[in-house]
N, C-alpha and C. Protein backbone atom coordinates (compact mmCIF):
# COMPACT_ATOMS: atom_id res chain seq x y z
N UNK A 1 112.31 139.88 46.43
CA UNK A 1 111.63 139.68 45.17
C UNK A 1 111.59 141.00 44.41
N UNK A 2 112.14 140.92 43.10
CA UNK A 2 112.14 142.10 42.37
C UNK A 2 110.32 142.77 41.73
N UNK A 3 109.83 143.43 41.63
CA UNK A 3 108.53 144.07 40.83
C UNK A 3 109.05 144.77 39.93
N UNK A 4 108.35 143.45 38.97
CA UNK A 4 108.46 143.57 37.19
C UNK A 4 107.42 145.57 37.09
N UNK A 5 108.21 145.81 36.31
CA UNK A 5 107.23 147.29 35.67
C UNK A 5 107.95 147.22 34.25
N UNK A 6 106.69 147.56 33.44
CA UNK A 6 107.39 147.48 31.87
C UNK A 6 108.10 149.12 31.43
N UNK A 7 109.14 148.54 30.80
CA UNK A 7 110.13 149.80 30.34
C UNK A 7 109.28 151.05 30.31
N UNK A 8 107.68 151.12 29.67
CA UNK A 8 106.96 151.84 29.30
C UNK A 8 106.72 152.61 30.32
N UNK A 9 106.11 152.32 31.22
CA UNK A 9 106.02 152.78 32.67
C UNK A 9 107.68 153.86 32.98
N UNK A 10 108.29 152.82 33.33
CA UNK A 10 109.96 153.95 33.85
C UNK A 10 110.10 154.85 32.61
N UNK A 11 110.13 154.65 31.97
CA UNK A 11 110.51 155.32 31.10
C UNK A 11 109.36 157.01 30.60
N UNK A 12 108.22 156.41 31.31
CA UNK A 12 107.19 157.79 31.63
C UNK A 12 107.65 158.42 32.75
N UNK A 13 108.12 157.78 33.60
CA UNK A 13 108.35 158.96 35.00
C UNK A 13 109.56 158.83 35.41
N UNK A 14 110.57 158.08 34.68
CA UNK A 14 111.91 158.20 35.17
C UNK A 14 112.57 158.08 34.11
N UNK A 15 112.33 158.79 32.61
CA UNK A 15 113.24 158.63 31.67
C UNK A 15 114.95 159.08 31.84
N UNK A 16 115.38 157.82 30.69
CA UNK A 16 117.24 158.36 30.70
C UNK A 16 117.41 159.93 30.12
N UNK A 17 118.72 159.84 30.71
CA UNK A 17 118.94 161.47 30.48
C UNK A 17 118.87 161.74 28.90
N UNK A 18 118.24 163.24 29.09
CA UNK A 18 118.18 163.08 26.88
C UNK A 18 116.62 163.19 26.96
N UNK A 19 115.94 162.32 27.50
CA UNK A 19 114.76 162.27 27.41
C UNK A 19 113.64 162.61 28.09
N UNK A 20 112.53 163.22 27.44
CA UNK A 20 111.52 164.06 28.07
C UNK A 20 110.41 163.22 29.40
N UNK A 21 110.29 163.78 30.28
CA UNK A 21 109.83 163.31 30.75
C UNK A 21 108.27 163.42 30.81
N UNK A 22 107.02 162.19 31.24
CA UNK A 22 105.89 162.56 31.01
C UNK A 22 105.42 163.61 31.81
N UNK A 23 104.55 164.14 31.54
CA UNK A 23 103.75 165.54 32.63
C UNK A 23 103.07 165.01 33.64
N UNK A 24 103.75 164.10 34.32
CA UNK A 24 102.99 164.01 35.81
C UNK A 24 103.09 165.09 36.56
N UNK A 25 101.96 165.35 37.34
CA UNK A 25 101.82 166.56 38.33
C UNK A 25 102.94 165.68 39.77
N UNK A 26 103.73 167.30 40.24
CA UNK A 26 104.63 166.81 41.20
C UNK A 26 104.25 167.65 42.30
N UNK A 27 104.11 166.55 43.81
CA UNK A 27 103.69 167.52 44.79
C UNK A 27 104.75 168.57 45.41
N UNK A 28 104.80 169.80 45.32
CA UNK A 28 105.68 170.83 46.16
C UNK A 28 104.91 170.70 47.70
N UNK A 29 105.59 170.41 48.35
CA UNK A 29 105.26 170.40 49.69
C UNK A 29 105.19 171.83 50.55
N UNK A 30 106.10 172.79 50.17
CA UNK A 30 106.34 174.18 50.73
C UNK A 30 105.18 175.07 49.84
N UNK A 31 104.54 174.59 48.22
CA UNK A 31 103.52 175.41 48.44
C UNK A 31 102.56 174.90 48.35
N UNK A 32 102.35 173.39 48.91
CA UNK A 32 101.02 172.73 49.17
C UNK A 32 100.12 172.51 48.17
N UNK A 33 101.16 172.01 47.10
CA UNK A 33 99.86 172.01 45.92
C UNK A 33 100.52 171.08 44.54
N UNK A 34 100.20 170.50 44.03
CA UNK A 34 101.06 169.62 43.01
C UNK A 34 101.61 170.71 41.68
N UNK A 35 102.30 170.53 40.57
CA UNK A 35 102.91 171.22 39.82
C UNK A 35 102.94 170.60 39.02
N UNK A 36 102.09 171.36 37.45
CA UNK A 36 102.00 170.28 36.57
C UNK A 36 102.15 171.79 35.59
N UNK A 37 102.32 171.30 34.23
CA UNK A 37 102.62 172.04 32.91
C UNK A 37 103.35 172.90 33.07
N UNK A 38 104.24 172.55 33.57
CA UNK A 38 105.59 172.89 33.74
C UNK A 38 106.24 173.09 32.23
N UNK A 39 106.54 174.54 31.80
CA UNK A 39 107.75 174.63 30.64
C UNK A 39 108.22 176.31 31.14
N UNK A 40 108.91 176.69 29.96
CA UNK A 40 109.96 177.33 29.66
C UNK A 40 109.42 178.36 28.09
N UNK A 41 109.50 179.44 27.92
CA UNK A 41 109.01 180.06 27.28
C UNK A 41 110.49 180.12 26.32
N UNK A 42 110.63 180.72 25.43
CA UNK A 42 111.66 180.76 24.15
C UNK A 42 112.61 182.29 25.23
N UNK A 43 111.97 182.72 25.75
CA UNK A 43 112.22 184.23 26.41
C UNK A 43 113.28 183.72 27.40
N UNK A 44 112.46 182.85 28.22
CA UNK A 44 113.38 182.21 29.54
C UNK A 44 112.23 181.82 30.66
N UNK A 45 111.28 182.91 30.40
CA UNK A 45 110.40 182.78 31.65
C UNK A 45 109.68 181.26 31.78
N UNK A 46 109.45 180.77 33.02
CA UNK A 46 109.08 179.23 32.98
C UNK A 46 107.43 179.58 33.40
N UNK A 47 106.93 178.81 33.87
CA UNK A 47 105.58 178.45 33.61
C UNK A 47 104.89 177.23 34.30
N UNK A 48 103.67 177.70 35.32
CA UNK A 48 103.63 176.12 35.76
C UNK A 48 102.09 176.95 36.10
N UNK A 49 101.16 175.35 36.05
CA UNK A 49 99.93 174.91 36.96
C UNK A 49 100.01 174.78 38.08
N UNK A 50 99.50 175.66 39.14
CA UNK A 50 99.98 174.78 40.61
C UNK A 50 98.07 174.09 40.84
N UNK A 51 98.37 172.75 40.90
CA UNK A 51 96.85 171.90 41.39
C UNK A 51 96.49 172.25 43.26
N UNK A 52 95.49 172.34 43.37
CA UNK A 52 95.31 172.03 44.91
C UNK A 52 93.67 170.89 44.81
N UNK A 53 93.40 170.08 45.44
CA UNK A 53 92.11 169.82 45.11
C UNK A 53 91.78 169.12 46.87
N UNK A 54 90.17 168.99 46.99
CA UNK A 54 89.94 168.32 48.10
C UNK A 54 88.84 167.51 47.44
N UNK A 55 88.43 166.68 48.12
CA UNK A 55 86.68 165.90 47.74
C UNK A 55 86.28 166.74 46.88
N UNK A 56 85.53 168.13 47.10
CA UNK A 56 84.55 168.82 46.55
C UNK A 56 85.15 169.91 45.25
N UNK A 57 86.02 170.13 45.96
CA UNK A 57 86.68 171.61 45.18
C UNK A 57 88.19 171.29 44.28
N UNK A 58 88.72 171.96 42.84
CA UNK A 58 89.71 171.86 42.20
C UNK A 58 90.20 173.59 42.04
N UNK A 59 91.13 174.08 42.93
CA UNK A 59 91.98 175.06 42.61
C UNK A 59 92.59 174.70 41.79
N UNK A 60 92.92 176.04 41.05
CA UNK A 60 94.44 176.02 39.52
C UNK A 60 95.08 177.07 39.68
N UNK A 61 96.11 177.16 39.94
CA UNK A 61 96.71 178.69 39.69
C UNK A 61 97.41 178.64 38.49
N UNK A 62 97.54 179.36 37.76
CA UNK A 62 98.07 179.76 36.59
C UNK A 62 99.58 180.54 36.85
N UNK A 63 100.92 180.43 37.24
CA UNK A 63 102.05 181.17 37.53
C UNK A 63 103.17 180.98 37.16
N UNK A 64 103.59 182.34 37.10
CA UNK A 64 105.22 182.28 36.08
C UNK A 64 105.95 183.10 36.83
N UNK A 65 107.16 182.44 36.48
CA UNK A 65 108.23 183.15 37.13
C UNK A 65 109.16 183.86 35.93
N UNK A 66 109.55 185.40 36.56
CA UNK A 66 110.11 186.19 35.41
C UNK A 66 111.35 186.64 36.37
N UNK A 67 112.74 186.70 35.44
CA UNK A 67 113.92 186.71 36.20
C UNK A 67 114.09 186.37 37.69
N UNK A 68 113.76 186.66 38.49
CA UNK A 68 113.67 186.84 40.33
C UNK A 68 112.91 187.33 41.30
N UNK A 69 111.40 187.26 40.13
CA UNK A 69 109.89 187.06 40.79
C UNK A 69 108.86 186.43 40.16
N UNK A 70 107.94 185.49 40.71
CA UNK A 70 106.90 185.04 40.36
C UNK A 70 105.07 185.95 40.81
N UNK A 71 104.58 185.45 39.77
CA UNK A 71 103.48 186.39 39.52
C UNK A 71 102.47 185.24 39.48
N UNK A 72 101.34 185.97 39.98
CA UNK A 72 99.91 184.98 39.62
C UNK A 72 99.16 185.55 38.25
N UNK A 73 99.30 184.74 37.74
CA UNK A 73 97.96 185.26 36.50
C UNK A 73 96.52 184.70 35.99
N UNK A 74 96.15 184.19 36.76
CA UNK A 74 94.96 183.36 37.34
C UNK A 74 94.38 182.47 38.15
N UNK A 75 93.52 182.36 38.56
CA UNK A 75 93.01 181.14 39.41
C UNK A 75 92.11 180.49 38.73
N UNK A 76 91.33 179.60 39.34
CA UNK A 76 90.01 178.98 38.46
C UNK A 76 90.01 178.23 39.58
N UNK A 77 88.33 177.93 40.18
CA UNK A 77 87.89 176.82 41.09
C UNK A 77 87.03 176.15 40.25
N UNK A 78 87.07 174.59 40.50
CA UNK A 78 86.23 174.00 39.56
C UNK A 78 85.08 172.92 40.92
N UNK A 79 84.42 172.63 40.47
CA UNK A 79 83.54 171.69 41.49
C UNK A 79 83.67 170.44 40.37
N UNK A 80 82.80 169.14 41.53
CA UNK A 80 82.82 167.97 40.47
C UNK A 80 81.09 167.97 40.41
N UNK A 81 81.20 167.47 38.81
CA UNK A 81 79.33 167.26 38.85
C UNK A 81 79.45 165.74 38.54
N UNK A 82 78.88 165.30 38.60
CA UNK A 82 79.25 163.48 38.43
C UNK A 82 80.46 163.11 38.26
N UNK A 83 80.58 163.04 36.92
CA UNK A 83 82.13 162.60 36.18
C UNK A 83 83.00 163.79 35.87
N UNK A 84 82.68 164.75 35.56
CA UNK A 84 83.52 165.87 34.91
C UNK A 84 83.27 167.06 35.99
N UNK A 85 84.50 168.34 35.93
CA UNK A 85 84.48 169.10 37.14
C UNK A 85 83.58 170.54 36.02
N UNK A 86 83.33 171.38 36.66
CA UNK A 86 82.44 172.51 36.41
C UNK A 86 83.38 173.72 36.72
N UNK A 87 83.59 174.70 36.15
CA UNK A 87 84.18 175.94 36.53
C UNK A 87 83.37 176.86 37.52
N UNK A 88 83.66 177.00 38.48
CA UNK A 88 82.69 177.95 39.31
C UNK A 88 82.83 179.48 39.97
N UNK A 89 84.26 179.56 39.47
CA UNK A 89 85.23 180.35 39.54
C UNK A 89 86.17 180.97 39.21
N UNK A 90 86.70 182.28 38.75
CA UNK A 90 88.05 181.99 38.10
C UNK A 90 88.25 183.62 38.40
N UNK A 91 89.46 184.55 38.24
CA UNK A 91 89.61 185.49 38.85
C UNK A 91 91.32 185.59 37.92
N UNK A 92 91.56 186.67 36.67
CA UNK A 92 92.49 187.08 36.32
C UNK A 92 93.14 188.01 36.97
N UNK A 93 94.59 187.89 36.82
CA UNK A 93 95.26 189.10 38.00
C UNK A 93 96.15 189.45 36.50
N UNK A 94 96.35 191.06 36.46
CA UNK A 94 97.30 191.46 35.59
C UNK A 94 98.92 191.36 36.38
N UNK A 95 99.63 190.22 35.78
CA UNK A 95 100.81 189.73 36.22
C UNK A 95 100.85 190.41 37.62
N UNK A 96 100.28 190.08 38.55
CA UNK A 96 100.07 190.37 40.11
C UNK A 96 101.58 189.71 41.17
N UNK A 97 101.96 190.47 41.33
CA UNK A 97 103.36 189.48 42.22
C UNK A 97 102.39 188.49 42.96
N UNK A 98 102.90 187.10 43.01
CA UNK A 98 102.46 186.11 43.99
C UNK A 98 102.71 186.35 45.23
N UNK A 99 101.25 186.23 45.74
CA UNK A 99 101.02 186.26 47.38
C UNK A 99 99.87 185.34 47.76
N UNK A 100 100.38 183.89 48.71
CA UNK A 100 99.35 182.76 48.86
C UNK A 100 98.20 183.59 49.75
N UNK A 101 98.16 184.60 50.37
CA UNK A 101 97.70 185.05 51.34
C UNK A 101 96.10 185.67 50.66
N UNK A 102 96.76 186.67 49.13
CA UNK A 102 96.05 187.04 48.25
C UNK A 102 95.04 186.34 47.88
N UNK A 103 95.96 185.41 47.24
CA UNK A 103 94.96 184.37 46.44
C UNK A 103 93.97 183.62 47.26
N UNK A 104 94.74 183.55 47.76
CA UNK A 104 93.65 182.06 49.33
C UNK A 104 92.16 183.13 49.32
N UNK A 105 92.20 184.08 49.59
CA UNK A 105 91.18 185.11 49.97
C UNK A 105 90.73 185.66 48.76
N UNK A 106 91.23 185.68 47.80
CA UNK A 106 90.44 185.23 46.30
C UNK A 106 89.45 184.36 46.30
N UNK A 107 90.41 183.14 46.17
CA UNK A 107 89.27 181.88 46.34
C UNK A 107 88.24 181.57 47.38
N UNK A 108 88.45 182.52 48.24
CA UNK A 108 87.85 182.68 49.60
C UNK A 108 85.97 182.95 48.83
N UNK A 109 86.46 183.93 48.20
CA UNK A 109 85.42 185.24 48.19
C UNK A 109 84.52 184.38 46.64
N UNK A 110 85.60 183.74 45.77
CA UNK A 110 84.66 183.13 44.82
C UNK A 110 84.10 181.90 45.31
N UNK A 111 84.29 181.45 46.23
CA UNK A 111 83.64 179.94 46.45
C UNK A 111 82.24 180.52 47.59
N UNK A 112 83.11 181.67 47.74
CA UNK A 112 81.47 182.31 48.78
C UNK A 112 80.54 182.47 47.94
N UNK A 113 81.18 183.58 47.12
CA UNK A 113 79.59 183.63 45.94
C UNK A 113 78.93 182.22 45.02
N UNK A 114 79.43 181.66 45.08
CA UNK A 114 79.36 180.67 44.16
C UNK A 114 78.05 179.91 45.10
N UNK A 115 78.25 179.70 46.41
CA UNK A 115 78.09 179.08 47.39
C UNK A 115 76.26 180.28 47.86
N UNK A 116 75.97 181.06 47.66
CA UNK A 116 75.43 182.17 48.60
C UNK A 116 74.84 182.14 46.85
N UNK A 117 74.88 181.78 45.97
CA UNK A 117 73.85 182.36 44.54
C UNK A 117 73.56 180.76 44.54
N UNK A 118 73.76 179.63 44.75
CA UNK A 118 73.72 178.06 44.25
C UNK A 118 72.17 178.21 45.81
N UNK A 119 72.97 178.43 47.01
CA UNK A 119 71.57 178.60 48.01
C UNK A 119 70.39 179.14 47.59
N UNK A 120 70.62 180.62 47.28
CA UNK A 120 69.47 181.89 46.62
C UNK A 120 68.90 181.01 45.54
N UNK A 121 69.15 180.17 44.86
CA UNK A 121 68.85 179.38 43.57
C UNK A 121 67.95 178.39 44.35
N UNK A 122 68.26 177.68 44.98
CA UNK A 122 67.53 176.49 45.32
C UNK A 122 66.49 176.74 46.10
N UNK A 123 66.90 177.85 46.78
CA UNK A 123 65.64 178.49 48.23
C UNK A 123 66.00 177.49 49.31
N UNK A 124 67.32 177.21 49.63
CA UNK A 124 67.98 176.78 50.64
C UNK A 124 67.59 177.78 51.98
N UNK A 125 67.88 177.54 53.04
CA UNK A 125 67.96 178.40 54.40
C UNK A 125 69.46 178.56 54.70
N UNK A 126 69.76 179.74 54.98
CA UNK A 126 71.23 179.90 55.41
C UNK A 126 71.74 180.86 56.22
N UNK A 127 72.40 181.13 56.47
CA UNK A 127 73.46 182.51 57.00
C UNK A 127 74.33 182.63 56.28
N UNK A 128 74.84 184.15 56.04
CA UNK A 128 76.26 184.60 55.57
C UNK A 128 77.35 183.72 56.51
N UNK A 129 77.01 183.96 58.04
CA UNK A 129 78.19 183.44 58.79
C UNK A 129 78.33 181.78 58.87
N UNK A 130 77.08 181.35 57.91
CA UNK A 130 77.19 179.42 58.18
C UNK A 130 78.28 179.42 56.90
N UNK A 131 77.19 179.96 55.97
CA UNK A 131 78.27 179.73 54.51
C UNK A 131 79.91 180.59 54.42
N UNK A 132 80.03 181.53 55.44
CA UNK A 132 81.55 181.55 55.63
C UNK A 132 82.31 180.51 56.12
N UNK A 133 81.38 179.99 57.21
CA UNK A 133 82.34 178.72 57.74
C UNK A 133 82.30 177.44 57.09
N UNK A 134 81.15 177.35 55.85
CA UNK A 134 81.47 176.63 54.74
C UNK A 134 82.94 176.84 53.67
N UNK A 135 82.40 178.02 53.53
CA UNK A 135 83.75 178.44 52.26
C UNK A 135 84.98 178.47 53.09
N UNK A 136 85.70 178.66 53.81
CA UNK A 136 86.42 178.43 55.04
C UNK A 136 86.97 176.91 54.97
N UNK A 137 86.26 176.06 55.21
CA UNK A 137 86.19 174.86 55.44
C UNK A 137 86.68 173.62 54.08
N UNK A 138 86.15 174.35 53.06
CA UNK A 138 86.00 174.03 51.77
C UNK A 138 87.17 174.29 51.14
N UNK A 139 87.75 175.64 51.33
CA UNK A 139 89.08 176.11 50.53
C UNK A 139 90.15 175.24 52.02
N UNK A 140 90.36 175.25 52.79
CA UNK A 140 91.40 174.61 53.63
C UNK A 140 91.31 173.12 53.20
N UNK A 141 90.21 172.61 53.13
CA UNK A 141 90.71 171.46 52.37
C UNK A 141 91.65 170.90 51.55
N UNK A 142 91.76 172.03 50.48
CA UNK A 142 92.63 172.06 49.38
C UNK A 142 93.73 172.22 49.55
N UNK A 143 94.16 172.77 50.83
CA UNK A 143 95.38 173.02 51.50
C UNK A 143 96.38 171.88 52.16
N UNK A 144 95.33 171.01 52.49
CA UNK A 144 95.67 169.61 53.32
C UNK A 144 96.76 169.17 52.83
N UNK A 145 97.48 168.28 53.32
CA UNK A 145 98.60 167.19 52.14
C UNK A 145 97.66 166.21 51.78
N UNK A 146 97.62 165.94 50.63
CA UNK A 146 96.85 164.84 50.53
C UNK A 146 97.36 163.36 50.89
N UNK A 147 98.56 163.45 50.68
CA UNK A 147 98.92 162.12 51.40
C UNK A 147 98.48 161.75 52.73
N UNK A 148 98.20 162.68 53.70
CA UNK A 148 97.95 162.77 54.87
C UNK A 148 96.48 162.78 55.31
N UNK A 149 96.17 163.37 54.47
CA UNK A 149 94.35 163.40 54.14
C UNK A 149 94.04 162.06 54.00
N UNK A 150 94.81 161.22 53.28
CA UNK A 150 94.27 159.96 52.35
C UNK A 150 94.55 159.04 54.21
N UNK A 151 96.21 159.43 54.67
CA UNK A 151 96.31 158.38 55.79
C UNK A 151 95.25 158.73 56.93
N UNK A 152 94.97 159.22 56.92
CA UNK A 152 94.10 160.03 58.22
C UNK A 152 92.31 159.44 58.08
N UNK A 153 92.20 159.35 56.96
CA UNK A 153 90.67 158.85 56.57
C UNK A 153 90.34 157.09 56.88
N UNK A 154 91.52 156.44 56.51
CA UNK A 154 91.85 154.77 56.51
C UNK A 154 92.21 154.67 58.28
């Protein structure tokens, strides 16, 4: 049995050649994170969003690639508050060569504070070493495949 999909549909994520395709985010598997706003500068240099997200937390990296290196030029962690996500984080690098190692421990250190001033705020009880193994816990999430995340939960 064939499944009807209207032209409208293929034609968003599998247009004929010639034609632009819609900005769906695409998962890169080697850097664990989907790839969305994807272009091309007039210069040459290209340009992309890399997404990471888990339940709680939305990484963004901001990165471009210039002749035969790529650079980070921002992050941003966002949380969700009901319906819409919150910025809780964000950390500019002056065109910094890309290093996941860097960044991970970026986001490391902003989801700590974020995490260690939201406690101090509420008059929570805590440890530095609980809320490390929070922020720890929290950023590897984002790391997960989500396809695998999703089969693993069902």
């Amino acid at each position: 049995m064939k499944t009807q999909f209207s032209n409208g549909f293929l034609d968003r994520i599998l247009p004929t050649y010639g034609n632009q395709r819609e900005n769906i985010p695409i998962y890169d598997s080697t850097q664990k994170m989907f790839l969305s706003n994807t272009y091309t500068s007039e210069s040459g240099n290209m340009y992309y969003k890399g997404l990471r997200f888990s339940e709680r937390l939305v990484m963004v990296e901001h990165v471009g690639l210039y002749k035969n290196w790529t650079y980070i030029d921002e992050v941003e962690i966002y949380a969700f508050d009901g319906n819409q996500m919150t910025l809780i984080g964000k950390k500019k690098f002056d065109k910094q060569f890309y290093n996941p190692e860097t960044i991970k421990s970026e986001v490391m250190g902003l989801t700590f504070d974020y995490l260690k001033t939201q406690m101090t705020l509420s008059g929570a009880a805590g440890t530095d070493e609980s809320l490390n193994a929070m922020t720890i816990e929290l950023v590897e999430d984002t790391y997960e495949n989500p396809g695998r995340r999703k089969i693993s939960h069902h």
